[in-house]
N, C-alpha and C. Protein backbone atom coordinates (compact mmCIF):
# COMPACT_ATOMS: atom_id res chain seq x y z
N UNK A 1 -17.29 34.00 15.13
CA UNK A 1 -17.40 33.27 16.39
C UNK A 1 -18.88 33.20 16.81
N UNK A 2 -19.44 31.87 16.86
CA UNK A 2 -21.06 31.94 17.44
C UNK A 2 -21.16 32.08 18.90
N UNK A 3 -21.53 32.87 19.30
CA UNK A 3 -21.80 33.85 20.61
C UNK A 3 -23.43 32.76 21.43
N UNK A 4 -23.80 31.67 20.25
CA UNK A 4 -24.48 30.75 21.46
C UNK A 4 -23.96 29.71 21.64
N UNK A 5 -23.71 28.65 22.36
CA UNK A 5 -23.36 27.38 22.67
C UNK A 5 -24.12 26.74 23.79
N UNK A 6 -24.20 24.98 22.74
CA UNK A 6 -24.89 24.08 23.41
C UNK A 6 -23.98 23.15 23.61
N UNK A 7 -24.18 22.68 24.88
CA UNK A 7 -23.23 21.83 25.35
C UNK A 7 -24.72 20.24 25.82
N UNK A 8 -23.98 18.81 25.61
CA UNK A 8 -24.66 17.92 25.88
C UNK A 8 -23.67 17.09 26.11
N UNK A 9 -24.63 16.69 27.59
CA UNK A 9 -23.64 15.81 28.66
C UNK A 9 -23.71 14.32 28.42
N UNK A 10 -23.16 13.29 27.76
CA UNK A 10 -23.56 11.76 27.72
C UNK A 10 -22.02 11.12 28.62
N UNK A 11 -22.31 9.56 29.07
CA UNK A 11 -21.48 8.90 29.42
C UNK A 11 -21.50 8.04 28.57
N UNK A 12 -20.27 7.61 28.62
CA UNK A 12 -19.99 5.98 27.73
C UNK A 12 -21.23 4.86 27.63
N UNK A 13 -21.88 4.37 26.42
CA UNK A 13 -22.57 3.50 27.11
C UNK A 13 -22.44 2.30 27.11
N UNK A 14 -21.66 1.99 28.54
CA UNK A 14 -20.87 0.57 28.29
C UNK A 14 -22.13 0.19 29.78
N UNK A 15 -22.20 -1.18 29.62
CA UNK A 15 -23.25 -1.75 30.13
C UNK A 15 -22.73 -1.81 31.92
N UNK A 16 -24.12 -0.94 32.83
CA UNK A 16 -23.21 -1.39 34.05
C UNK A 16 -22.67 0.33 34.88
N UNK A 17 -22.73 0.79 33.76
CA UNK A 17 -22.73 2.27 33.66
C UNK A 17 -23.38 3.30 33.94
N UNK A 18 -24.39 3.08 32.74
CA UNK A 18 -25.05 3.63 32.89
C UNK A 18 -26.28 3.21 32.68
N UNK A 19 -27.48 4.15 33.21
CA UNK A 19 -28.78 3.87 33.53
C UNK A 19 -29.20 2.71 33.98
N UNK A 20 -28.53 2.64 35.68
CA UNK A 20 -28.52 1.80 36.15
C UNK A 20 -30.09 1.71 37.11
N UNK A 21 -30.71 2.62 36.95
CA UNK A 21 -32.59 2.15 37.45
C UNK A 21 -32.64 1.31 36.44
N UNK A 22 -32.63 1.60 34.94
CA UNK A 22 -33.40 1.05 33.94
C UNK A 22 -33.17 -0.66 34.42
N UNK A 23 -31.65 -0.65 34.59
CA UNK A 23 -30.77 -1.96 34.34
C UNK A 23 -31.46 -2.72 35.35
N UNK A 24 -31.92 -2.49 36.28
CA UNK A 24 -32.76 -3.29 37.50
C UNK A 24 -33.74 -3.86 36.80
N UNK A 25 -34.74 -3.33 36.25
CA UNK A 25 -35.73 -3.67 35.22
C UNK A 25 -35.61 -4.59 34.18
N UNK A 26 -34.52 -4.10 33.43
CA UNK A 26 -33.80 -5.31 31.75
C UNK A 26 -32.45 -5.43 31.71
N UNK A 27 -32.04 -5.14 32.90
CA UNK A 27 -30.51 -5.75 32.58
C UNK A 27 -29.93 -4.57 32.23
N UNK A 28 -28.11 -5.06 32.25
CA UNK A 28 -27.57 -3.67 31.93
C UNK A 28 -27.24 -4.00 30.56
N UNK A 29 -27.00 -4.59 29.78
CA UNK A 29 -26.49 -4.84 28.83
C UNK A 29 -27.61 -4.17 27.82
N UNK A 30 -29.37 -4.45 28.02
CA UNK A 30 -30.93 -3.87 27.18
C UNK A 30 -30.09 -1.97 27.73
N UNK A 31 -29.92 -2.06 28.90
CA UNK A 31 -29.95 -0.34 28.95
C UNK A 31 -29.05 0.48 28.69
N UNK A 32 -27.74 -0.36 28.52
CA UNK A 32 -26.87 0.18 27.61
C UNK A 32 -27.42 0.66 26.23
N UNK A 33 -27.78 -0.56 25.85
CA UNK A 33 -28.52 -0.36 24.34
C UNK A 33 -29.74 0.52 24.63
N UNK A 34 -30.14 0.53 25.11
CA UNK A 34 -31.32 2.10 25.59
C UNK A 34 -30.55 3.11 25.16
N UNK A 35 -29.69 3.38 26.18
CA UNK A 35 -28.93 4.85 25.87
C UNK A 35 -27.82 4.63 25.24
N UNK A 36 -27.72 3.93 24.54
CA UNK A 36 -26.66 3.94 23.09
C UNK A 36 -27.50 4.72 21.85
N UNK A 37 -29.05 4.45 21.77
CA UNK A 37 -29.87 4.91 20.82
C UNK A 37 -30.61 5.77 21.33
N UNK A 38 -30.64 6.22 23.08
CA UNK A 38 -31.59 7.50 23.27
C UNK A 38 -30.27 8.60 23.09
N UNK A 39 -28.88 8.37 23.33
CA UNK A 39 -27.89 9.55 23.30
C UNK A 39 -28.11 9.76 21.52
N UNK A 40 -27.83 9.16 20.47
CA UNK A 40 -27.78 9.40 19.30
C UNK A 40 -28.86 10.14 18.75
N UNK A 41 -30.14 9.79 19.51
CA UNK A 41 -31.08 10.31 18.93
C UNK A 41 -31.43 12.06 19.67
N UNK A 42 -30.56 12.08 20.74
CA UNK A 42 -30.63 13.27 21.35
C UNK A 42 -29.68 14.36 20.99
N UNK A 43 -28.53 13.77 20.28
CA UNK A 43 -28.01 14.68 19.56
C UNK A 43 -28.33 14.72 18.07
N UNK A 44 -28.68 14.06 17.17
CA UNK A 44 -28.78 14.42 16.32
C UNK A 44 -30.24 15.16 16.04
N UNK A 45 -31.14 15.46 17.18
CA UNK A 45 -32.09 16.43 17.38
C UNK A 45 -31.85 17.75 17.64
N UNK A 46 -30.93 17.87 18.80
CA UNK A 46 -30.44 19.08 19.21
C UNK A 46 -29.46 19.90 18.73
N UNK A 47 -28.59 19.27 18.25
CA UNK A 47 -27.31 20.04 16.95
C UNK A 47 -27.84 20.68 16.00
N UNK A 48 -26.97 20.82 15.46
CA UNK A 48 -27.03 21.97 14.37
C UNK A 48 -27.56 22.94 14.00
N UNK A 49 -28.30 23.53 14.70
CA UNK A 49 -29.35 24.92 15.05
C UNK A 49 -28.92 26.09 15.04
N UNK A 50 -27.70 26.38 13.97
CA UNK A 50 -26.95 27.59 14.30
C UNK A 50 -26.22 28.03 15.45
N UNK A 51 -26.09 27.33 16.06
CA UNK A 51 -25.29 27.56 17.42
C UNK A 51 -23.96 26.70 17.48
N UNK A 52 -23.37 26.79 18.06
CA UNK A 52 -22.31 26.06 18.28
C UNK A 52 -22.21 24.94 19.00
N UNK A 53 -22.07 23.60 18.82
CA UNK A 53 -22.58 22.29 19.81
C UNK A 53 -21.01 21.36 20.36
N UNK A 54 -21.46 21.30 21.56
CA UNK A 54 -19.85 20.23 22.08
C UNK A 54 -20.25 19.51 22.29
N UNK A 55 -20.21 18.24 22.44
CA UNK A 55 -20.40 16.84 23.05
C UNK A 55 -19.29 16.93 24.26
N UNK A 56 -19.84 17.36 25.45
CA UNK A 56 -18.74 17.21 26.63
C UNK A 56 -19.62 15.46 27.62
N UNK A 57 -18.64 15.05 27.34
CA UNK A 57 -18.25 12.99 27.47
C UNK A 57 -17.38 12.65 28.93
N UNK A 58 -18.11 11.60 29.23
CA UNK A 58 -17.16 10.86 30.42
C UNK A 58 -17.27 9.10 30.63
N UNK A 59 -16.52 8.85 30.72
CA UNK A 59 -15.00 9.37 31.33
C UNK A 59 -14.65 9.35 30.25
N UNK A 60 -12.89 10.22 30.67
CA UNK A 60 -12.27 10.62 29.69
C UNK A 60 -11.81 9.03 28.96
N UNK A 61 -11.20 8.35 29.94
CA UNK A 61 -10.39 7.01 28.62
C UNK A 61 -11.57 6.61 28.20
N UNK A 62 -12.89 6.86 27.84
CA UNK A 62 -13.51 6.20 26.40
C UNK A 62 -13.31 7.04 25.52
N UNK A 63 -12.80 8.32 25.31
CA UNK A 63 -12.82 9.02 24.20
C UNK A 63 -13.30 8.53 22.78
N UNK A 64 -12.44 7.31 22.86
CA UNK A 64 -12.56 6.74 21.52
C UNK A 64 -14.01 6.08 21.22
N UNK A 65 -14.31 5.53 22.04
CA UNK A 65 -15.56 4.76 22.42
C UNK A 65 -16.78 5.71 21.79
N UNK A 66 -16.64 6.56 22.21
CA UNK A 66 -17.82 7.84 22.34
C UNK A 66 -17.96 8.83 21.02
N UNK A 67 -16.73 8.64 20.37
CA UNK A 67 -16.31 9.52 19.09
C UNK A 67 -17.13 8.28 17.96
N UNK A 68 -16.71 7.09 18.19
CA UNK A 68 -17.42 5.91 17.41
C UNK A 68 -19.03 6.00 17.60
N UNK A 69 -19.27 6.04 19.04
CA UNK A 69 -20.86 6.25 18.94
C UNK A 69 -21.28 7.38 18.17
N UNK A 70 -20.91 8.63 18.59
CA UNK A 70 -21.58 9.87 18.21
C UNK A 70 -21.40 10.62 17.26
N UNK A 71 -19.90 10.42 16.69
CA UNK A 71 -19.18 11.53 15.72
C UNK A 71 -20.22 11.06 14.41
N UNK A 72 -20.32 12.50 13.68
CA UNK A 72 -20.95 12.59 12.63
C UNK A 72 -22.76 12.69 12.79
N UNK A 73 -22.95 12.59 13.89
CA UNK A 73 -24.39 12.27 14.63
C UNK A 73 -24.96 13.06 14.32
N UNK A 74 -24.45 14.45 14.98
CA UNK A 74 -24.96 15.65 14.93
C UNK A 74 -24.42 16.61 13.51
N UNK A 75 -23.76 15.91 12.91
CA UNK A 75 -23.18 17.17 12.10
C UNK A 75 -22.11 16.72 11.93
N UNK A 76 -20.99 17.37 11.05
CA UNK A 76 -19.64 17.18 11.13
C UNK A 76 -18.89 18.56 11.99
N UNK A 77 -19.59 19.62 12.55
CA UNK A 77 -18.87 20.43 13.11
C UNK A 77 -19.19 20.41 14.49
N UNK A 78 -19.69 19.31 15.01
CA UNK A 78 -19.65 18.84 16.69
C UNK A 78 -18.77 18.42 17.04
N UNK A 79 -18.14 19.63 18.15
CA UNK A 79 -17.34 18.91 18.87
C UNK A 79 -17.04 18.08 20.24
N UNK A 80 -15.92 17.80 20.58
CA UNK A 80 -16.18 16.84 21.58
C UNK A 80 -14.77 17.40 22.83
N UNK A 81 -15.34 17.11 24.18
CA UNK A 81 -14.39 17.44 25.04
C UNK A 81 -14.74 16.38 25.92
N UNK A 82 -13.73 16.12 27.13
CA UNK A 82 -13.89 15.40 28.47
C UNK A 82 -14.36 16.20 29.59
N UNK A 83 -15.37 15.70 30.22
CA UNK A 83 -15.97 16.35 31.09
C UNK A 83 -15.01 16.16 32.19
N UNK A 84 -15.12 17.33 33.24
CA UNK A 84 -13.96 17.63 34.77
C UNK A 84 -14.21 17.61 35.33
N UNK A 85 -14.26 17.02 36.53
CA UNK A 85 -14.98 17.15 37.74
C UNK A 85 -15.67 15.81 38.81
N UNK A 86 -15.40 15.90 39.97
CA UNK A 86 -16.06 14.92 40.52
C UNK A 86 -17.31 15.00 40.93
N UNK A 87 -18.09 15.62 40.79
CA UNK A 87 -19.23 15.82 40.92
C UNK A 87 -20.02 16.47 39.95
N UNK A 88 -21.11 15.85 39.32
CA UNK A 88 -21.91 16.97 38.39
C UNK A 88 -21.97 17.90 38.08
N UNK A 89 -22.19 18.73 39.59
CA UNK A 89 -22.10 20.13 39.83
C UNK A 89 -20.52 20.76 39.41
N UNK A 90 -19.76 20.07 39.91
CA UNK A 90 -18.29 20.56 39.49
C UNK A 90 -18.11 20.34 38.08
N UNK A 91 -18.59 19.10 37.05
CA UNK A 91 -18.76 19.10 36.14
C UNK A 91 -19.36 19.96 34.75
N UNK A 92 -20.54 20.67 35.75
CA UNK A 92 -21.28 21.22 34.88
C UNK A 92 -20.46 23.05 35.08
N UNK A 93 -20.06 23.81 35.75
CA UNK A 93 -19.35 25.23 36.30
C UNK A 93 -17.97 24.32 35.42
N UNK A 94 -17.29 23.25 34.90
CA UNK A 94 -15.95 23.45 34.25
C UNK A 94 -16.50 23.63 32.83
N UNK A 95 -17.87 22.78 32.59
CA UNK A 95 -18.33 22.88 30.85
C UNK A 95 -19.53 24.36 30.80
N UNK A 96 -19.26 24.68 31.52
CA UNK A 96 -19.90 26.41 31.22
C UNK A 96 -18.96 27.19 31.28
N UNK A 97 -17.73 27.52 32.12
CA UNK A 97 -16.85 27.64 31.94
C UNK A 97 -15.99 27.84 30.76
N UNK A 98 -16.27 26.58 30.58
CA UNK A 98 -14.88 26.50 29.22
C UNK A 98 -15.78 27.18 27.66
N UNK A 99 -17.18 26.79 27.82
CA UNK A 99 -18.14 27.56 26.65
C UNK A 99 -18.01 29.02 26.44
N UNK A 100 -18.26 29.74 27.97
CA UNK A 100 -18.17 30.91 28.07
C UNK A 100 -16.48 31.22 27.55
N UNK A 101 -15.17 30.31 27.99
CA UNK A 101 -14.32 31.29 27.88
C UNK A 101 -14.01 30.88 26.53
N UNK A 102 -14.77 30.36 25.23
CA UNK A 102 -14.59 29.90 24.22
C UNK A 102 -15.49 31.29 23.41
N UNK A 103 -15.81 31.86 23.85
CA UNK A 103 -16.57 33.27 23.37
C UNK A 103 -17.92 33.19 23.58
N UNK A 104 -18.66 32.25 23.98
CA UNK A 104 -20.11 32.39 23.93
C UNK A 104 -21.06 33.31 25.34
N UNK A 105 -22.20 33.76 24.63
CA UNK A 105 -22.73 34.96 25.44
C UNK A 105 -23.36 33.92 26.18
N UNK A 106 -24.14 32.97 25.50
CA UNK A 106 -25.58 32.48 26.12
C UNK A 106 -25.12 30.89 25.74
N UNK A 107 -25.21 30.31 26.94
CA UNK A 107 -24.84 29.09 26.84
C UNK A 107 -25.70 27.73 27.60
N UNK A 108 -26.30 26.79 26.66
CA UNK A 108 -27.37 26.11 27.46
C UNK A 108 -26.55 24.46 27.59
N UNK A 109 -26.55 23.75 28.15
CA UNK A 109 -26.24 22.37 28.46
C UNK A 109 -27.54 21.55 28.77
N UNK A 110 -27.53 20.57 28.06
CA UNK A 110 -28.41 19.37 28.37
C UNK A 110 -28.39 18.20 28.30
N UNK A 111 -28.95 17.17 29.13
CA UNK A 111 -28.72 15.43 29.46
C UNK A 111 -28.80 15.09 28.19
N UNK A 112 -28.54 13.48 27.94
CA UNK A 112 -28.60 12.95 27.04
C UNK A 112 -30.06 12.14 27.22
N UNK A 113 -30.45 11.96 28.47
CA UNK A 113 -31.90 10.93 28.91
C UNK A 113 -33.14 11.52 28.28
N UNK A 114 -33.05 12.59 28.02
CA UNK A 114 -34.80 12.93 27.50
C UNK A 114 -34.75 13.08 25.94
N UNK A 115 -35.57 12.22 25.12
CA UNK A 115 -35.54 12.43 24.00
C UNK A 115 -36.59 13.49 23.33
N UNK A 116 -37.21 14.64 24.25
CA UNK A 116 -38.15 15.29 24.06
C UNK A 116 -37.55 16.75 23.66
N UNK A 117 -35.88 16.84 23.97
CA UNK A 117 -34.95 17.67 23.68
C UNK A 117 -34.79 17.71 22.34
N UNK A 118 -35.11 18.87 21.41
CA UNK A 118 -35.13 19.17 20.09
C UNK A 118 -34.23 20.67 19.94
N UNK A 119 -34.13 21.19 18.96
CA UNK A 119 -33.28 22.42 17.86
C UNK A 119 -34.48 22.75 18.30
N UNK A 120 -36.05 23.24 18.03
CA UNK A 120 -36.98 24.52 18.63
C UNK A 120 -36.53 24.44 20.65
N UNK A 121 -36.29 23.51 21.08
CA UNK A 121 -36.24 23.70 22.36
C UNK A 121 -35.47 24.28 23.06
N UNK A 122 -34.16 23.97 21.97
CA UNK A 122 -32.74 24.71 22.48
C UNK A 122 -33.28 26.08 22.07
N UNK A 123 -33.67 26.57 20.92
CA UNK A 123 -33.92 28.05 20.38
C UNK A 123 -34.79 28.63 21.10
N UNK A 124 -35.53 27.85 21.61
CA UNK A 124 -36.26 28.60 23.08
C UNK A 124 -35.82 28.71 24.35
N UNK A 125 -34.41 27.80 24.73
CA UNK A 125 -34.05 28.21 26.18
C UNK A 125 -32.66 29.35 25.68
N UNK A 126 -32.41 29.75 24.45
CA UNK A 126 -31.19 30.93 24.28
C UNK A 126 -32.12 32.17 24.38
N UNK A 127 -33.35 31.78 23.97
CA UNK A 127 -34.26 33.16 23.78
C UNK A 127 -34.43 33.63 24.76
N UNK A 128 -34.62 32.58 25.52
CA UNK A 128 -35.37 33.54 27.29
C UNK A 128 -33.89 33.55 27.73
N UNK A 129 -32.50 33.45 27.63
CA UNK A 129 -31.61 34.18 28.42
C UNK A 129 -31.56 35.13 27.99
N UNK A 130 -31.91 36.05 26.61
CA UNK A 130 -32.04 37.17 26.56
C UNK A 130 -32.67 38.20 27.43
N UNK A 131 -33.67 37.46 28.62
CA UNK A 131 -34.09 38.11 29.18
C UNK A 131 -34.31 37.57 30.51
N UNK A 132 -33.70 36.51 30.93
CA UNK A 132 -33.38 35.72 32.41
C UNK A 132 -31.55 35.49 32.34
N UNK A 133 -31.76 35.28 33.59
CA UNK A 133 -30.27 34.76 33.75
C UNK A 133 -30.22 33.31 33.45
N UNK A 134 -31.12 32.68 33.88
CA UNK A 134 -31.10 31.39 34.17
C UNK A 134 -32.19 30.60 33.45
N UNK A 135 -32.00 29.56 32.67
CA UNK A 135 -33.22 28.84 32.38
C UNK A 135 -32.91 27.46 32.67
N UNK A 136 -34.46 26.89 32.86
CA UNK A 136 -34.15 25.54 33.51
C UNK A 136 -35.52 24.75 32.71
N UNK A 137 -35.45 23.63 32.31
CA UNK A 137 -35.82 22.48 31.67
C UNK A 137 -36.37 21.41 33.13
N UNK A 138 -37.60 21.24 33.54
CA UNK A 138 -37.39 20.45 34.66
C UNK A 138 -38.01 19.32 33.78
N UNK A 139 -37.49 17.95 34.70
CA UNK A 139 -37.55 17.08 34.19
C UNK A 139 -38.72 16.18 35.29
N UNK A 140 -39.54 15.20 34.68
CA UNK A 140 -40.60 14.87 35.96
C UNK A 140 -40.32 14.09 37.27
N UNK A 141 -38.77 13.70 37.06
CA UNK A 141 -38.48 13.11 38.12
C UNK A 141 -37.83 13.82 39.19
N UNK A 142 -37.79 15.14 38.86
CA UNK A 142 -37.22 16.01 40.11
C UNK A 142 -36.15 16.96 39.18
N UNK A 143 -35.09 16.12 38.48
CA UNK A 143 -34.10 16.80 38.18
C UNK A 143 -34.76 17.96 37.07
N UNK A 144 -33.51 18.00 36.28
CA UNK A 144 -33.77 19.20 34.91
C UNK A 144 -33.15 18.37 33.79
N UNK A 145 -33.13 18.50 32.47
CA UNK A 145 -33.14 18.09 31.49
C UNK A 145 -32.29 19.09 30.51
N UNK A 146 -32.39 20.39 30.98
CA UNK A 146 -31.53 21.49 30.31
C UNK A 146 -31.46 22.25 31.71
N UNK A 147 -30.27 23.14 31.70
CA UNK A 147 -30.09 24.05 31.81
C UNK A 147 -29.22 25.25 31.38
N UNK A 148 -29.34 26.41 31.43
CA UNK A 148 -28.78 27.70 30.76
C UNK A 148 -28.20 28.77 31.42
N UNK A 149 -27.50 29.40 30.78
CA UNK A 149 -27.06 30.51 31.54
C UNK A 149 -26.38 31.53 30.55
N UNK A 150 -26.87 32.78 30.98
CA UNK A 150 -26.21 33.89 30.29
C UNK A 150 -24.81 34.70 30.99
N UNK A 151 -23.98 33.98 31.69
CA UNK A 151 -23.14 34.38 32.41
C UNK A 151 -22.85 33.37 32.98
N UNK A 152 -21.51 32.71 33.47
CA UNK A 152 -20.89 31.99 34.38
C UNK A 152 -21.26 32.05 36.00
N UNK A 153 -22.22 31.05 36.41
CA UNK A 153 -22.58 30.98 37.59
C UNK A 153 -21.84 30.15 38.87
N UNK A 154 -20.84 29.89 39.28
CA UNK A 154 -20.66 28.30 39.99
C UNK A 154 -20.81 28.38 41.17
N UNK A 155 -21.32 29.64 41.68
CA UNK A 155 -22.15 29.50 43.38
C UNK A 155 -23.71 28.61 43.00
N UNK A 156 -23.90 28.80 41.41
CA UNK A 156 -25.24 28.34 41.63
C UNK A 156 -25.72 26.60 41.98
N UNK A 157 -24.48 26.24 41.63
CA UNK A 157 -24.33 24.24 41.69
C UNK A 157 -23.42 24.20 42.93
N UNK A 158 -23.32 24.98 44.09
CA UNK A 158 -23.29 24.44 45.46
C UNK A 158 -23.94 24.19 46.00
N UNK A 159 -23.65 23.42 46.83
CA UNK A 159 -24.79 22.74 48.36
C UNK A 159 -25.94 22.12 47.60
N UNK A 160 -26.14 21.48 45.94
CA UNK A 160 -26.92 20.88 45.61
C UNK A 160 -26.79 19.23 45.79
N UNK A 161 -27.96 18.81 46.05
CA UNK A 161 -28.09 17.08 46.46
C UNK A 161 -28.00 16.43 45.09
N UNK A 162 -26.92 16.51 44.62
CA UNK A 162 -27.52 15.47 42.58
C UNK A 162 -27.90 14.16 42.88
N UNK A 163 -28.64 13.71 41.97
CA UNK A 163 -29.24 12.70 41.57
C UNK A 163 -30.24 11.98 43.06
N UNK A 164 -31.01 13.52 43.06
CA UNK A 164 -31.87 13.13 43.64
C UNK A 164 -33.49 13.90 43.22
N UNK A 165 -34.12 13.63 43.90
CA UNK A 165 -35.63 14.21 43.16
C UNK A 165 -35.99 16.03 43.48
N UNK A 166 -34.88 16.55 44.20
CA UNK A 166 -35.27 18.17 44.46
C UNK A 166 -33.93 19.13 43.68
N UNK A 167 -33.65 18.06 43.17
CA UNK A 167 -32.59 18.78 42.25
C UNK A 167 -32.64 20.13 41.42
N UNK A 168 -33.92 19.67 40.66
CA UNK A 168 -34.55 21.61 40.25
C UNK A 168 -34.99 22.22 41.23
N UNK A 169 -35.61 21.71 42.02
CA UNK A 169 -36.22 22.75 43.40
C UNK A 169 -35.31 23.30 43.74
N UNK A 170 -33.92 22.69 44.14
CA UNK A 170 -32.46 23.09 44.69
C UNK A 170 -32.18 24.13 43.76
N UNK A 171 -31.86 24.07 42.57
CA UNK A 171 -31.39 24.88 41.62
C UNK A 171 -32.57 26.16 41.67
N UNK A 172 -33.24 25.94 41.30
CA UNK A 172 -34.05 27.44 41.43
C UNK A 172 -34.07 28.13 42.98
N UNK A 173 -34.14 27.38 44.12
CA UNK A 173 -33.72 27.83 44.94
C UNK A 173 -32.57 28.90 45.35
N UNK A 174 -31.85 28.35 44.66
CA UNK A 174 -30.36 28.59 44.63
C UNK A 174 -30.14 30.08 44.03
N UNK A 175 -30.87 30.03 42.93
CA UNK A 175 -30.80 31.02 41.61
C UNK A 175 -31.39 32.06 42.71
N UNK A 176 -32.80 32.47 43.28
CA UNK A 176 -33.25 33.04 44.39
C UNK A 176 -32.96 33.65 44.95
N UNK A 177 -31.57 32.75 45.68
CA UNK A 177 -30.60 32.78 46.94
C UNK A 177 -29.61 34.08 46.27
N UNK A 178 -29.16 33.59 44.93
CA UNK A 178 -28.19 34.51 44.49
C UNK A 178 -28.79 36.13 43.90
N UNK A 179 -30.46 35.81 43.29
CA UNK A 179 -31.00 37.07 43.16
C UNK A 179 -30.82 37.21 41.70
N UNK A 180 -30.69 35.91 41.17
CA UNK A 180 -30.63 35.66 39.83
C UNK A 180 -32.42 35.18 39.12
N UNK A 181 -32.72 35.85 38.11
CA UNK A 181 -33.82 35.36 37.11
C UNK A 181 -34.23 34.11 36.64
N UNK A 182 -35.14 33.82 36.55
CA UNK A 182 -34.90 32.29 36.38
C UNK A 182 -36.35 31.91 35.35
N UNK A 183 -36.30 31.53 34.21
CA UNK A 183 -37.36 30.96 33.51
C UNK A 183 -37.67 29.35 33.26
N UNK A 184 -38.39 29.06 33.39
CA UNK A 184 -39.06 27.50 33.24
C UNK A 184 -39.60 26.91 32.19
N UNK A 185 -39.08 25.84 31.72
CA UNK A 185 -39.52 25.45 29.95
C UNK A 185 -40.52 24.38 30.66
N UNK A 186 -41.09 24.02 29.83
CA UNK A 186 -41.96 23.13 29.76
C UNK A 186 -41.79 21.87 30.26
N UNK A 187 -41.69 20.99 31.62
CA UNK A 187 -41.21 19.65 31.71
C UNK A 187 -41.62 18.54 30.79
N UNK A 188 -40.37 17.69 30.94
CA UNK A 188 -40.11 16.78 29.85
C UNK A 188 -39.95 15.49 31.16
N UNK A 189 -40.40 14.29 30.70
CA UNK A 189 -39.86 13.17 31.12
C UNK A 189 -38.29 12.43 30.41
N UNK A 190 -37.53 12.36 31.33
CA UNK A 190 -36.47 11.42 31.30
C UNK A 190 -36.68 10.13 31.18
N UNK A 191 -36.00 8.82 30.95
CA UNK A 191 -35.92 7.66 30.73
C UNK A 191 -34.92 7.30 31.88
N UNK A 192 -35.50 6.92 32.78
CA UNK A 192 -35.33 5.98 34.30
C UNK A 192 -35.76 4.51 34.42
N UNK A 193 -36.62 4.21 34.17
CA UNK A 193 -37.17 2.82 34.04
C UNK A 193 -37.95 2.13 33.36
N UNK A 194 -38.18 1.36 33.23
CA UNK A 194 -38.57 0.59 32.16
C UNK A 194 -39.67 1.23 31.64
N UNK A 195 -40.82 1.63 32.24
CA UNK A 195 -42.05 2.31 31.81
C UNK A 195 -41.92 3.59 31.46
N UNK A 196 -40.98 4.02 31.36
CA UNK A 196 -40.39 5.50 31.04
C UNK A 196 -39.89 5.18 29.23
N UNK A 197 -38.96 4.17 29.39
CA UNK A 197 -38.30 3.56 28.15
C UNK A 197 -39.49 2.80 26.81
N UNK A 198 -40.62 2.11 28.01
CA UNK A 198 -41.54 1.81 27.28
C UNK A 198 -42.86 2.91 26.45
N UNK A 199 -43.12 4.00 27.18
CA UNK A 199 -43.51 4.81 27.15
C UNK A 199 -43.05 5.92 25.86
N UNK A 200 -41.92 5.44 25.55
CA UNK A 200 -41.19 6.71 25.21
C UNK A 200 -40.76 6.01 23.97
N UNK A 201 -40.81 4.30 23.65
CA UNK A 201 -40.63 3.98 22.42
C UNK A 201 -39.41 3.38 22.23
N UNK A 202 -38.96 3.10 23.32
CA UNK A 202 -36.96 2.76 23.68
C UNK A 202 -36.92 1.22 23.55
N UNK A 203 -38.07 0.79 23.95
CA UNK A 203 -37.73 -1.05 24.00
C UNK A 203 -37.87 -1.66 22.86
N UNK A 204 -37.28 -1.32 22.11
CA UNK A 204 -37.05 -1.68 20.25
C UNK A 204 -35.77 -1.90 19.77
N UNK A 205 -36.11 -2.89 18.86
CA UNK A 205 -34.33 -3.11 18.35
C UNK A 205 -33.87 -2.01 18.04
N UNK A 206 -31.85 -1.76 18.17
CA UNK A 206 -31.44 -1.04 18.41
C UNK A 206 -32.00 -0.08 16.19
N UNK A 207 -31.54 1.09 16.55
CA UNK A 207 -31.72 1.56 15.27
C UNK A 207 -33.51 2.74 14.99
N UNK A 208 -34.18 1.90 16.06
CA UNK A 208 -35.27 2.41 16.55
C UNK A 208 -35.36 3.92 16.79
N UNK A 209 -36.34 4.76 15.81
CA UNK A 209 -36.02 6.36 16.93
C UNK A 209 -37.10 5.93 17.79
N UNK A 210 -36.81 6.70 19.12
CA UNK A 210 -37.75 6.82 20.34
C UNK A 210 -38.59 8.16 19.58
N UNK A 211 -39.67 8.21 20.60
CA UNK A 211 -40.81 9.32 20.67
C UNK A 211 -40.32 10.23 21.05
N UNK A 212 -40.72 11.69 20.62
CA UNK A 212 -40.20 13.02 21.26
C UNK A 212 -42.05 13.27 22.04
């Protein structure tokens, strides 16, 4: 039984959906196709690192949708679940949750938006729970890009504002509040808008890898 697990959060990418800043910029249909090729390229970076990897997906009725995009991406031993929850936060305490009660000690989750997420990055946020409770990935637009935990937290994703710009501030706050450890990886930019996408190597026919 592998005692680490990585969990990575994507939505369907049906146009309209998702990455709807970008879609203001090129349409939803270009930013679908954005994150049709930034999710693929974010897992088949981050898998297979000796750890154990889930693809936890929403909504649940694309299952199929999402198994066509991703399966085989990462590996053939990635698996896949439906994410729970109406809120992020509730989302993210059911897929730590279910990692932890799947046997794992040290368990990290991360977006599908930053393609700067690699196998050394994950092996560096399991390392420092060896010696934090908490690790966090901030991302430059406020949020985080990873986060970790060596124990089941879900006081720590209350009273947080998602999808807004103090989202890590909130979370480390939080961690503080509870008297929990907390280490900081290196920020990474996400893909929000067009100059993010351009920046990063995304506005290319599909098949394109983006920049890490």
């Amino acid at each position: 039984m592998r005692r680490r697990a990585l969990g990575i959060f994507v939505k369907a990418p049906i146009p309209g959906r998702v990455k709807t800043r970008l879609a203001e910029d090129i349409g939803p249909s270009d930013a679908a196709d954005v994150y049709w090729r930034l999710g693929r390229h974010v897992v088949r970076s981050a898998a297979g690192g000796g750890y154990r990897t889930t693809v936890w997906f929403t909504p649940a009725r694309d299952a199929r949708f999402v198994h066509q995009w991703l399966e085989g991406v990462g590996g053939r031993r990635v698996a896949f679940r439906p994410q729970v929850g109406a809120s992020l936060g509730a989302r993210l305490v059911t897929a730590f949750a279910g990692e932890f009660a799947g046997g794992a000690r040290r368990v990290v989750i991360i977006g599908s938006d930053c393609p700067g997420v690699d196998r050394r990055l994950v092996r560096a946020a399991f390392a420092a729970l060896g010696r934090r409770d908490v690790v966090l990935g901030p991302a430059r637009d406020g949020g985080y890009y990873l986060i970790g935990l060596a124990a089941p937290q879900p006081a720590l994703f209350r009273g947080v504002a998602w999808s807004t710009a103090t989202v890590a501030v909130e979370t480390r706050a939080r961690a503080r509040a509870l008297g929990l450890s907390c280490h900081l990886l290196r920020p990474l930019r996400d893909v929000d808008t067009a100059r993010d996408a351009r920046l990063l190597g995304l506005l290319r026919p599909r098949g394109t890898e983006p920049k890490s």
